[in-house]
N, C-alpha and C. Protein backbone atom coordinates (compact mmCIF):
# COMPACT_ATOMS: atom_id res chain seq x y z
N UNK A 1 11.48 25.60 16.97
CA UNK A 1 11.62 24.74 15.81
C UNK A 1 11.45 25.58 14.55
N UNK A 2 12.09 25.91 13.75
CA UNK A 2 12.06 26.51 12.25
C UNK A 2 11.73 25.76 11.81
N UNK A 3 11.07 26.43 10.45
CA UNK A 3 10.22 25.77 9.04
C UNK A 3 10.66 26.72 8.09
N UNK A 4 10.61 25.71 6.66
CA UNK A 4 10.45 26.15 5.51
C UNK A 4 9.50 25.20 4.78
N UNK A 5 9.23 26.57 3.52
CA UNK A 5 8.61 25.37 2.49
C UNK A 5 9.12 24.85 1.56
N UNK A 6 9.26 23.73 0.91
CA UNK A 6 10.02 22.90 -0.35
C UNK A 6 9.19 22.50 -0.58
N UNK A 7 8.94 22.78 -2.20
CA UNK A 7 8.05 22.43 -3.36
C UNK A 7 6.61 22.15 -2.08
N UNK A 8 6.40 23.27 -1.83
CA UNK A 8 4.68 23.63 -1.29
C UNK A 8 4.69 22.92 -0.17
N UNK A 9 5.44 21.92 0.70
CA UNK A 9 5.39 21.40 1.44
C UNK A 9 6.19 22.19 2.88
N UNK A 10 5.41 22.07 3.93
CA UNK A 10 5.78 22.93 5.15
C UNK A 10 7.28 21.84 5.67
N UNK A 11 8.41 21.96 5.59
CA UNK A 11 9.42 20.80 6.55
C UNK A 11 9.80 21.65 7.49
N UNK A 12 9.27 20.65 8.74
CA UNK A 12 9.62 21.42 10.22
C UNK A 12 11.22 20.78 10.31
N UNK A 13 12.49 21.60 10.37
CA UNK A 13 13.43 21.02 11.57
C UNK A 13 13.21 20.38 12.75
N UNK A 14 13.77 19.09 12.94
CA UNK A 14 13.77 18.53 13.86
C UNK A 14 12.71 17.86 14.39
N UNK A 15 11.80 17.63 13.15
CA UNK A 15 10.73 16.71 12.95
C UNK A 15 10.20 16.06 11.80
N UNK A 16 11.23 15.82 11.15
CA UNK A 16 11.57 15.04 9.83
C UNK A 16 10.60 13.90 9.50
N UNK A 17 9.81 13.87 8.66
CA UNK A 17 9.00 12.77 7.86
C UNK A 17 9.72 12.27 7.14
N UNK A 18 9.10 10.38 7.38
CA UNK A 18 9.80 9.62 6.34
C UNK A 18 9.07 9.61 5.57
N UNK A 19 9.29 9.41 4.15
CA UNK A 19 8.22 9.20 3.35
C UNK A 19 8.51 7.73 2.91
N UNK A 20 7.26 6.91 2.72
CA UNK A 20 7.90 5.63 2.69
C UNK A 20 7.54 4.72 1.10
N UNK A 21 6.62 5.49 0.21
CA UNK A 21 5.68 4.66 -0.89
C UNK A 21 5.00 6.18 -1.70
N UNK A 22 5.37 5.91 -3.00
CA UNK A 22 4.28 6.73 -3.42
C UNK A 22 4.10 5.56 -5.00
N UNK A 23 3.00 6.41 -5.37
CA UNK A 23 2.26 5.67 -6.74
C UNK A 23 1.63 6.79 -7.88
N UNK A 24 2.53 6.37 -9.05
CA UNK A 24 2.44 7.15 -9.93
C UNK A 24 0.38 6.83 -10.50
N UNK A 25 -0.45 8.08 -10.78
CA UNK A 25 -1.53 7.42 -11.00
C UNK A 25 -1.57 8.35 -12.51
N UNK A 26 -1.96 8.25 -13.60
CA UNK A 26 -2.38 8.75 -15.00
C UNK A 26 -1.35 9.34 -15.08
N UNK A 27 -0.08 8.24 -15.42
CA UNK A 27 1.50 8.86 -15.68
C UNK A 27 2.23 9.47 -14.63
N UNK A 28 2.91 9.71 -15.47
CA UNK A 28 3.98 11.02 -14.07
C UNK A 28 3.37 12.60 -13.88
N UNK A 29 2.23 12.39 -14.39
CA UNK A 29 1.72 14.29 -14.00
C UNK A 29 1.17 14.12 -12.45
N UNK A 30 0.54 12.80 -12.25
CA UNK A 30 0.20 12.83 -11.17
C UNK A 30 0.57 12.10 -10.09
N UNK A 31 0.85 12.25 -8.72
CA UNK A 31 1.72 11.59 -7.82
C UNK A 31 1.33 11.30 -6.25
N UNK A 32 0.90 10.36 -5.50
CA UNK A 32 1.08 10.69 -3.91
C UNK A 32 1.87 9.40 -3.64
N UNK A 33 2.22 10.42 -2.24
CA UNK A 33 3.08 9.71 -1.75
C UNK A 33 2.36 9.73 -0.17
N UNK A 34 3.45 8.56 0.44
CA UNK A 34 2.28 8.27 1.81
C UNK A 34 3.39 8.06 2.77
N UNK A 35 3.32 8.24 4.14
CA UNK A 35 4.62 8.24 5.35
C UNK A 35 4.57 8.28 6.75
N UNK A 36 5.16 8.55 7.29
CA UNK A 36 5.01 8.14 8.75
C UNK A 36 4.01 9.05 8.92
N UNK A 37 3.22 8.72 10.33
CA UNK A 37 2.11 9.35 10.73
C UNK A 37 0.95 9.56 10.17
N UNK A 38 0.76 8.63 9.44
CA UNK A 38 -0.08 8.46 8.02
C UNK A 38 -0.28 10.11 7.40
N UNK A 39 1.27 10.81 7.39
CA UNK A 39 1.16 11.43 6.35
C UNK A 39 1.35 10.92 4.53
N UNK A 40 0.02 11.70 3.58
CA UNK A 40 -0.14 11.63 2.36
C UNK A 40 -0.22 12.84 1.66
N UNK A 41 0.44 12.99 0.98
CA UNK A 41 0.74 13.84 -0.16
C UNK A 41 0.52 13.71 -1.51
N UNK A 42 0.01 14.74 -2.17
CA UNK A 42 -0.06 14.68 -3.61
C UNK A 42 0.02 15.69 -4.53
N UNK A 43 0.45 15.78 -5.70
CA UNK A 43 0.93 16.58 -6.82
C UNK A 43 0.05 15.90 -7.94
N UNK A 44 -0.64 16.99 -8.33
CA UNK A 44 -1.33 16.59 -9.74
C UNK A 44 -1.21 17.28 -10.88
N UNK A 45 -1.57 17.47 -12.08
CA UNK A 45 -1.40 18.23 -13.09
C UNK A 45 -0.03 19.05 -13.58
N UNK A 46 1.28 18.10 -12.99
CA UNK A 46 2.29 17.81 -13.06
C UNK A 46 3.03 19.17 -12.10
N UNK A 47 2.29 19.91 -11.67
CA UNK A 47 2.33 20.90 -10.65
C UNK A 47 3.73 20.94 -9.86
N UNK A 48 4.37 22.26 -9.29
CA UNK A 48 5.21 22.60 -8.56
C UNK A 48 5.26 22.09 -7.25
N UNK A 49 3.93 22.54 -6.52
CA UNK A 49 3.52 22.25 -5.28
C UNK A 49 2.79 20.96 -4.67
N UNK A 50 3.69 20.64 -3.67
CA UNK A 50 2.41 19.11 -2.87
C UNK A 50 1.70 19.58 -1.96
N UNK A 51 0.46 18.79 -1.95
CA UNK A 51 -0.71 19.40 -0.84
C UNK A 51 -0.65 18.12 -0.24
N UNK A 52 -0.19 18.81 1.18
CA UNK A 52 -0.35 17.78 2.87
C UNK A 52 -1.95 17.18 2.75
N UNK A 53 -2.23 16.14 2.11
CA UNK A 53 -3.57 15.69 2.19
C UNK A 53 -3.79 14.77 3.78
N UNK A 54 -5.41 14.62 4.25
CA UNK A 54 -5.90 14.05 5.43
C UNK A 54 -5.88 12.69 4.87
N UNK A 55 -5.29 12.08 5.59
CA UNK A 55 -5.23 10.43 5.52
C UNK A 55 -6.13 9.34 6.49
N UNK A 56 -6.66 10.48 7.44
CA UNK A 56 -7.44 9.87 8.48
C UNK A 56 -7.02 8.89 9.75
N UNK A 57 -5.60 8.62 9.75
CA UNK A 57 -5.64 7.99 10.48
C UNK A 57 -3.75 8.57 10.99
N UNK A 58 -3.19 8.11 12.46
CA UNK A 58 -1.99 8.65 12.48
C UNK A 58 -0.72 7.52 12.65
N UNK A 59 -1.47 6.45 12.21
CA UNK A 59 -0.65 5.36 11.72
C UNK A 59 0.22 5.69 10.71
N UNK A 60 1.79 4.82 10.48
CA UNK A 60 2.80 5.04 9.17
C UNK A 60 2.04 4.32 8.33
N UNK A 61 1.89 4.73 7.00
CA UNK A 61 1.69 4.62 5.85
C UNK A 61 2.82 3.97 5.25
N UNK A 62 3.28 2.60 4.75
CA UNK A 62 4.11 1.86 4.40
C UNK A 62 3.60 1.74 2.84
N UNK A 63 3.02 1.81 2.37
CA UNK A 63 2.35 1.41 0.97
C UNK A 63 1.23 1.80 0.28
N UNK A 64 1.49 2.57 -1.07
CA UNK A 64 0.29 3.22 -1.12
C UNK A 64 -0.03 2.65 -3.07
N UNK A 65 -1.07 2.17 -3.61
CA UNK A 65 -1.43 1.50 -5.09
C UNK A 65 -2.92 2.37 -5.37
N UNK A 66 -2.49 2.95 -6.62
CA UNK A 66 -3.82 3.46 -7.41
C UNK A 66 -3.85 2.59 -8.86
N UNK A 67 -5.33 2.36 -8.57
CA UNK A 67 -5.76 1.68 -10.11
C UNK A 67 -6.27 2.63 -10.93
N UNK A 68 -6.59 3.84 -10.99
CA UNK A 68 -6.33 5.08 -11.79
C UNK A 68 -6.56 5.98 -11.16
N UNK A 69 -6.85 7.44 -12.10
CA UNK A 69 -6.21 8.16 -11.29
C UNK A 69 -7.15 8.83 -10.15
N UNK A 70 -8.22 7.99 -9.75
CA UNK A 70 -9.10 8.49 -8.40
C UNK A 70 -9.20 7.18 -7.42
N UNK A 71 -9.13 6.16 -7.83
CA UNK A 71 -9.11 4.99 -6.73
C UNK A 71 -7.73 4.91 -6.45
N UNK A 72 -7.50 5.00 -5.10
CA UNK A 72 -6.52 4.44 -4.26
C UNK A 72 -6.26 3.76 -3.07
N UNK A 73 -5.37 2.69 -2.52
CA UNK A 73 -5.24 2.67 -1.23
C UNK A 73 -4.14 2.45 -0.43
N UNK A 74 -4.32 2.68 0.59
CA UNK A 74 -2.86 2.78 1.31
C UNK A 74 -2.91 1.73 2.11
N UNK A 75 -1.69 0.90 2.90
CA UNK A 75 -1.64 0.09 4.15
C UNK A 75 -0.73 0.67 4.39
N UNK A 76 -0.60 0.33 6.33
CA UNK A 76 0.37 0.84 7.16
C UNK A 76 0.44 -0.07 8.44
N UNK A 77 0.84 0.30 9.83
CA UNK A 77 1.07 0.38 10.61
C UNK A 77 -0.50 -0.29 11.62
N UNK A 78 -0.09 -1.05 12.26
CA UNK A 78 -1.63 -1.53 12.94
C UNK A 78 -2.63 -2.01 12.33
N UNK A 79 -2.24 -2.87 11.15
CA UNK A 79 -3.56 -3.19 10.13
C UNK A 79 -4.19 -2.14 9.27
N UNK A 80 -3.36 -0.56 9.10
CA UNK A 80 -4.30 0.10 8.52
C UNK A 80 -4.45 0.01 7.53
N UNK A 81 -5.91 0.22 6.61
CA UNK A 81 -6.12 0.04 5.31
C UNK A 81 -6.87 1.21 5.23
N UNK A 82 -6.38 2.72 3.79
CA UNK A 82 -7.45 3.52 4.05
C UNK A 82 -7.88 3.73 2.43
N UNK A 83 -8.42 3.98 2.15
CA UNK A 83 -8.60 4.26 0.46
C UNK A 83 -9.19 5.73 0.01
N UNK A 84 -8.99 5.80 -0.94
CA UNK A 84 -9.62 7.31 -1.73
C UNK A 84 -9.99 7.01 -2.55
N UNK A 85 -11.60 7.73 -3.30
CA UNK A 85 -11.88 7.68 -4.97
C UNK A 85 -12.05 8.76 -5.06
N UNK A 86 -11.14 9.63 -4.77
CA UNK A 86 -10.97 11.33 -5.09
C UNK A 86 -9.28 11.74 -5.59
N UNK A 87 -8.86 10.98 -5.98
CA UNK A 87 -7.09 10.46 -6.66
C UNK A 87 -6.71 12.03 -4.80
N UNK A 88 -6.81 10.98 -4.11
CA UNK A 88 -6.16 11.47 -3.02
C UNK A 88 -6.44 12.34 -2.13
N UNK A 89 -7.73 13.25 -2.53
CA UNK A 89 -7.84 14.71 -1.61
C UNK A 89 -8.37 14.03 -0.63
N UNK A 90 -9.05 12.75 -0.14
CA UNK A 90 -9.79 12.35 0.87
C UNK A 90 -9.70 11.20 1.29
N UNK A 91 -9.65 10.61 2.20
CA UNK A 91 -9.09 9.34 2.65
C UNK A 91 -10.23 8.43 3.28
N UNK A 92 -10.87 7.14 3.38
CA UNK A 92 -11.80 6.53 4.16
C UNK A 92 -11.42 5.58 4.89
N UNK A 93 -10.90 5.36 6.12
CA UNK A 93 -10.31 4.03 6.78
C UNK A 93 -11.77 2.56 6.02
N UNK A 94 -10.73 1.60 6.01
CA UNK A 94 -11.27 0.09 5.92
C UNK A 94 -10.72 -0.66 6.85
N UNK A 95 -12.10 -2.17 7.44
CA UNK A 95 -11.40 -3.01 8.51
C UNK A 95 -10.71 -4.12 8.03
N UNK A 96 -9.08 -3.80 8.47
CA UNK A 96 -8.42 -4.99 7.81
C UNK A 96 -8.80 -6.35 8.49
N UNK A 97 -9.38 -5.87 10.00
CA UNK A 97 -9.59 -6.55 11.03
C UNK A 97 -8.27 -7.46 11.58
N UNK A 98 -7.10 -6.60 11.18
CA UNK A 98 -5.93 -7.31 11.92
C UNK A 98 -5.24 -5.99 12.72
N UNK A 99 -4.05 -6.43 13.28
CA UNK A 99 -3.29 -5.36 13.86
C UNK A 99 -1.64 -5.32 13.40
N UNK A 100 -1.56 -6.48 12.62
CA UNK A 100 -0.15 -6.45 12.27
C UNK A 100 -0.23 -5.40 11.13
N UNK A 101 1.47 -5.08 11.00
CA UNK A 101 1.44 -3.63 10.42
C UNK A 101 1.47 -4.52 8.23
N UNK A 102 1.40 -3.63 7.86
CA UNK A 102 0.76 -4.38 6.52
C UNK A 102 1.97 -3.15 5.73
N UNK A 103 2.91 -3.70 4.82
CA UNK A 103 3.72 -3.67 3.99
C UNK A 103 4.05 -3.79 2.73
N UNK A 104 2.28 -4.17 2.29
CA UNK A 104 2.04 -4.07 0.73
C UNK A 104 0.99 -4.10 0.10
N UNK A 105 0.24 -3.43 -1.05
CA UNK A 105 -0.82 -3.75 -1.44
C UNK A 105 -0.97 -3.48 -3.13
N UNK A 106 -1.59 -4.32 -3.40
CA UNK A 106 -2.03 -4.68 -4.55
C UNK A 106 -3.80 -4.59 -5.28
N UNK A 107 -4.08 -3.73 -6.23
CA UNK A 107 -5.49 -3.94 -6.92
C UNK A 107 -5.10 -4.51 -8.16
N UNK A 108 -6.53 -4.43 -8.71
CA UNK A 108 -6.93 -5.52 -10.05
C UNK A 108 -7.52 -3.92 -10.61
N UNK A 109 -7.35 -3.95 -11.80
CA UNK A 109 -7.34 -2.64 -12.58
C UNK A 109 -9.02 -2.64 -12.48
N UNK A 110 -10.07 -2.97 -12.03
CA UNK A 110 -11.13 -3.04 -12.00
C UNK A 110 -11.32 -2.37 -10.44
N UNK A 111 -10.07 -2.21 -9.36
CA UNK A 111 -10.69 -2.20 -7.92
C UNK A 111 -11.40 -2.65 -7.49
N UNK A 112 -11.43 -3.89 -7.86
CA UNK A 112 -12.59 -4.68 -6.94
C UNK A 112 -11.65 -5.79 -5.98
N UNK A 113 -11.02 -6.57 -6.81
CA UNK A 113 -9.61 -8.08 -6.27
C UNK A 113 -8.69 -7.14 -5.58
N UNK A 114 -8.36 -6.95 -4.87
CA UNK A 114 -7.18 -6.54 -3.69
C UNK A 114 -6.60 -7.42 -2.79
N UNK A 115 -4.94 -7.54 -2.88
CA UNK A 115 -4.50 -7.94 -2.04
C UNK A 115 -3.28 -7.36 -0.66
N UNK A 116 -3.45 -7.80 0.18
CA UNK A 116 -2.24 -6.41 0.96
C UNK A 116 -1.34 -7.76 1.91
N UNK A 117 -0.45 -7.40 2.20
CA UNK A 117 0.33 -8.11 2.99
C UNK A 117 1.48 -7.50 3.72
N UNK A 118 1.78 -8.36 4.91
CA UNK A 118 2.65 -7.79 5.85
C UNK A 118 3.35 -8.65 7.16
N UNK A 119 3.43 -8.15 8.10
CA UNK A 119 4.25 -8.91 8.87
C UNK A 119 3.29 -9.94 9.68
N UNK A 120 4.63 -11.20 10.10
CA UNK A 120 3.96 -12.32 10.47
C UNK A 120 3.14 -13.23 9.38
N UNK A 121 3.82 -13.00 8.03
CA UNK A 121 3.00 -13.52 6.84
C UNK A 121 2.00 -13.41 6.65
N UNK A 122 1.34 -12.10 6.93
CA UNK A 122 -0.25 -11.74 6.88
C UNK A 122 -0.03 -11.34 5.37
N UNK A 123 -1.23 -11.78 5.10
CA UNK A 123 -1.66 -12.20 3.35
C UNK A 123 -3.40 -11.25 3.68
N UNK A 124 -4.03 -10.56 3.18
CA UNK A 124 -5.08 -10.65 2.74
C UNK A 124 -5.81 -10.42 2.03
N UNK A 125 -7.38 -10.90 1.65
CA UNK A 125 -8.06 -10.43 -0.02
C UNK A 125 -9.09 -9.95 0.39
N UNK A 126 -9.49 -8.82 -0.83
CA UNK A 126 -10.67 -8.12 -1.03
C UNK A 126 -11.63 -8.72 -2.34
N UNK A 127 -12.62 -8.84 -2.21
CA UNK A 127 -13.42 -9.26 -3.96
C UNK A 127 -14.20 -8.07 -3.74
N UNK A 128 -14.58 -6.75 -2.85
CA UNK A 128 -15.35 -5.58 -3.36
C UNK A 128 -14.91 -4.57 -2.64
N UNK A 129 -13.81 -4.24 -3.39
CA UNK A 129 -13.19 -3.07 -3.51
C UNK A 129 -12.68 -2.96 -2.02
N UNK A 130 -12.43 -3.43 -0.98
CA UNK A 130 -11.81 -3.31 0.12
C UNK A 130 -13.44 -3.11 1.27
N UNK A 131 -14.50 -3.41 1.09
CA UNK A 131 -15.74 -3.11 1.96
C UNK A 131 -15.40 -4.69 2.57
N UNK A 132 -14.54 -5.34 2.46
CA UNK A 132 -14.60 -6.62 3.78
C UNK A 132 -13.13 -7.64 3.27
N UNK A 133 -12.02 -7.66 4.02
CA UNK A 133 -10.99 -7.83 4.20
C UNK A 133 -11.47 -9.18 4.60
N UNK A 134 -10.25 -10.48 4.36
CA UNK A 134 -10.46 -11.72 4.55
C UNK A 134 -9.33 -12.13 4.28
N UNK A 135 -8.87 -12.72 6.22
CA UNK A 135 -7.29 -12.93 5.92
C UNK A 135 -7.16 -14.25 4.98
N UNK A 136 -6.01 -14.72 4.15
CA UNK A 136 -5.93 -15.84 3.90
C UNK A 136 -4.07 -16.43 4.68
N UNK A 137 -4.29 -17.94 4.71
CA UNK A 137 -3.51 -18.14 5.22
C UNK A 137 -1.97 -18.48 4.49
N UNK A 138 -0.75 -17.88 4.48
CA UNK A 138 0.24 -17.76 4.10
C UNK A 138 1.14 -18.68 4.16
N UNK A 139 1.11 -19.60 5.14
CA UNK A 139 1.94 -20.73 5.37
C UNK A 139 3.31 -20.86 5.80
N UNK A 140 3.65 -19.19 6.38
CA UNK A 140 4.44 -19.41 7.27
C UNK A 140 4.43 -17.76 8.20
N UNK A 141 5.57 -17.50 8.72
CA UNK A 141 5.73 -16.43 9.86
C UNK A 141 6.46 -14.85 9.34
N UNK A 142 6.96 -15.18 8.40
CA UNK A 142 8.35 -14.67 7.35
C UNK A 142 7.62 -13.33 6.87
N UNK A 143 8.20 -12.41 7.05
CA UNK A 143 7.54 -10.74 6.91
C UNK A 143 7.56 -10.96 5.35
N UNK A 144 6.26 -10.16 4.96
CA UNK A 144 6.00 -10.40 3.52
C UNK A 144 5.78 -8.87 3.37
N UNK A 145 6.52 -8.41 2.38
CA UNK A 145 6.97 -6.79 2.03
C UNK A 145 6.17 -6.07 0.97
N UNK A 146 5.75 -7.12 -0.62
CA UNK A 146 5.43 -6.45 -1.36
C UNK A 146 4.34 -7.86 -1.87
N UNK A 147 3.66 -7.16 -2.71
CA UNK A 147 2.76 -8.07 -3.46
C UNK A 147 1.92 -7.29 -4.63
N UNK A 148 2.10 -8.32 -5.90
CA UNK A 148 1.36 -7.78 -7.05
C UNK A 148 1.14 -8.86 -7.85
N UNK A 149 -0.23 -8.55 -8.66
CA UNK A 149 -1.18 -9.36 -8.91
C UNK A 149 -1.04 -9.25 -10.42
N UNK A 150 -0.72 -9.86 -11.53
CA UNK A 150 -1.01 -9.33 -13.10
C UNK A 150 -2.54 -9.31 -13.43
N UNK A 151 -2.86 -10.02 -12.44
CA UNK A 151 -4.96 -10.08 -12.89
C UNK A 151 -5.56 -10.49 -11.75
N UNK A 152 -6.84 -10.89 -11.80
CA UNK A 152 -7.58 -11.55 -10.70
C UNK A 152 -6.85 -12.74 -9.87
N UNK A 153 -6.47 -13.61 -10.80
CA UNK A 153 -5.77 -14.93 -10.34
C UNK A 153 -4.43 -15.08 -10.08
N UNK A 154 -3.38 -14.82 -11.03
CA UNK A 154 -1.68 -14.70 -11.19
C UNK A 154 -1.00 -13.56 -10.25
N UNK A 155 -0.23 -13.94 -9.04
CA UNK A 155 0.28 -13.32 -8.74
C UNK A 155 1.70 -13.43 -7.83
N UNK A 156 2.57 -12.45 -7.23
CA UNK A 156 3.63 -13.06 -6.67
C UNK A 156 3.39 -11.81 -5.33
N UNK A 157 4.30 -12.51 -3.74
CA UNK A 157 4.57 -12.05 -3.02
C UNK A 157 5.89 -12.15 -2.79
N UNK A 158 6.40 -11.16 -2.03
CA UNK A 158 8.00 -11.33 -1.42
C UNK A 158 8.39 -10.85 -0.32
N UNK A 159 9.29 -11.37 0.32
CA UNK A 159 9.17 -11.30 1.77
C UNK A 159 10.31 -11.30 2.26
N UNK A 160 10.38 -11.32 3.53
CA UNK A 160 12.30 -11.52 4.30
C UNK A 160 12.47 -12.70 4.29
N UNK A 161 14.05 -12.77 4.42
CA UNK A 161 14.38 -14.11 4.37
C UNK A 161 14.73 -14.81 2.85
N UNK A 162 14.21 -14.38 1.74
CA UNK A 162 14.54 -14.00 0.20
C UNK A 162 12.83 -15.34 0.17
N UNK A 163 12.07 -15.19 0.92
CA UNK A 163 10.69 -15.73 0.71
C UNK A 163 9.97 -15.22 -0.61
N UNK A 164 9.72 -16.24 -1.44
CA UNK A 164 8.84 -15.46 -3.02
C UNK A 164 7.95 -16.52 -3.11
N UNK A 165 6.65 -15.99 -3.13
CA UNK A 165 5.51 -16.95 -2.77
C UNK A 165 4.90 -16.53 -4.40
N UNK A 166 4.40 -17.99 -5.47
CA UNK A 166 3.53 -17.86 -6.61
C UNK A 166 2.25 -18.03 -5.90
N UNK A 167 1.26 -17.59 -6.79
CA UNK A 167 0.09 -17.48 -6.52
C UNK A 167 -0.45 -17.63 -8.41
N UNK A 168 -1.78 -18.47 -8.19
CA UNK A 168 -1.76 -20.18 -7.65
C UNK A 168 -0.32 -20.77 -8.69
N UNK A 169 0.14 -21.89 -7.53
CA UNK A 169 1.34 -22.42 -7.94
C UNK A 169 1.04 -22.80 -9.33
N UNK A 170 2.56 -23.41 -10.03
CA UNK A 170 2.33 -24.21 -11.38
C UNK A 170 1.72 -25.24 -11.31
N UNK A 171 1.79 -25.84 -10.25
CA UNK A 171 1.59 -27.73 -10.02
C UNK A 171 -0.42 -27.28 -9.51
N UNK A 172 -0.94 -25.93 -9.88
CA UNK A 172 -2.45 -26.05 -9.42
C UNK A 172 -2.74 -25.72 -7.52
N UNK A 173 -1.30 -26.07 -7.06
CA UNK A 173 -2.04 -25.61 -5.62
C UNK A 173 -2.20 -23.95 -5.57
N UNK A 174 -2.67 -23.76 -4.05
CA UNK A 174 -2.59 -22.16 -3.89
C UNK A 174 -1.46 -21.21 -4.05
N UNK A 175 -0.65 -21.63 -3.59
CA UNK A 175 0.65 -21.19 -3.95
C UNK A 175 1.72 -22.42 -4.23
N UNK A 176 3.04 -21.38 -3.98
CA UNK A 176 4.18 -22.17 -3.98
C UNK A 176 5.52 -20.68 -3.31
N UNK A 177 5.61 -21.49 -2.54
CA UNK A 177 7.11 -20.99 -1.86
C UNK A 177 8.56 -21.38 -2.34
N UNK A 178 9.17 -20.18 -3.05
CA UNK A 178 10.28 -20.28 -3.29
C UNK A 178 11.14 -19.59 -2.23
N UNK A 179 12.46 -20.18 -2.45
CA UNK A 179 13.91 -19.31 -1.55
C UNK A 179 15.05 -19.23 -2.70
N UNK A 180 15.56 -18.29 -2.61
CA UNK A 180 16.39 -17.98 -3.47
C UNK A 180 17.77 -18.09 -2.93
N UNK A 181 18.67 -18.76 -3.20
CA UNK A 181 20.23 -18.65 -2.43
C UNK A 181 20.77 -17.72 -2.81
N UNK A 182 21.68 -17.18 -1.93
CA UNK A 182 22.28 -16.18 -2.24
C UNK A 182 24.00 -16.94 -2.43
C-alpha cells in the first residue's frame, strides 16, 4: 500500500477516509474535521498542516459543533458522543446511552443545552454540558440529520423524508412537524 502526505496528513492508497463534518471554531484560522473510524483532524493558527488527532473511539464520526474555540463535540456511529475542551487535541467519550448512529449535534454558546439527533428519530438533550444525555421523544421513526438551536429554547430539526420539526411549536406545544412538498 503507498502513502503520501497532503497538507500534513498521511493518505494511504487504497484506504481512503471519508471525511464527513467539520466546524469552523474562532473563524476560519481554526478547523476540525471528523470521519469514518472516528477519525478527527485539526488545523489551527490558520496553519499548512492537519494533525491526525485521538478521537477515542473507532466509530464514524458523522457530526462534529464547537461553541468556541476549545469546547467541542462530535456524534457518530453507535450512539457515539465524544467531546473536547482542548479545541480538539483530546477527545472524552460521553453516554448517549443509545446505539442508534446520531447525525447531528447542536450546543448553546454557553455549552451547557445540547442537542444531537439521528436515526430512528432519536432526538436527545443535555442541560450540563453532555455529563448525562436524556433521550426525548420525537414523534416519529423518520432519520433526523441535522439540528440547531438559536438559544436554550428555539430550535429546528431536519430529517428524511423532507421532515422539519419546530421546537417549541408556535401554537406552545413541544414541537411541530412540518413536510415540505416537493
Amino acid at each position: 500500500v503507498a502513502s503520501r502526505f497532503v497538507g500534513g496528513v498521511r493518505c494511504v492508497y487504497g484506504a481512503a477516509m471519508t471525511l464527513l463534518a467539520l466546524s469552523l471554531r474562532g473563524g476560519v484560522e481554526q478547523l476540525c474535521v471528523v470521519g469514518q473510524s472516528g477519525l478527527a483532524l485539526t488545523r489551527a493558527n490558520g496553519g499548512q498542516h492537519w494533525q491526525v488527532r485521538p478521537s477515542g473511539t473507532q466509530n464514524t464520526l458523522t457530526a462534529v459543533r464547537f461553541t468556541d474555540v476549545q469546547r467541542g463535540w462530535a456524534v457518530g456511529s453507535g450512539g457515539t458522543i465524544v467531546n473536547t475542551v482542548d479545541g480538539g487535541l483530546s477527545w472524552q467519550a460521553q453516554n448517549s446511552t443509545i446505539e442508534e448512529r446520531l447525525r447531528g449535534v447542536s450546543f448553546s454558546s454557553d455549552g451547557q443545552q445540547g442537542r444531537a439527533v439521528g436515526e430512528k428519530g432519536t432526538l436527545l438533550m443535555t442541560l450540563d454540558g453532555g455529563l448525562h444525555w436524556v433521550a426525548q421523544d420525537s414523534a416519529h421513526w423518520s432519520t433526523l440529520l441535522a439540528v440547531s438551536f438559536a438559544d436554550t429554547q428555539k430550535g429546528w430539526a431536519v430529517g428524511r423524508d423532507c421532515h422539519l420539526y419546530q421546537y417549541p411549536s408556535p401554537r406552545g406545544r413541544n414541537r411541530t412537524r412540518m413536510r415540505c412538498s416537493t
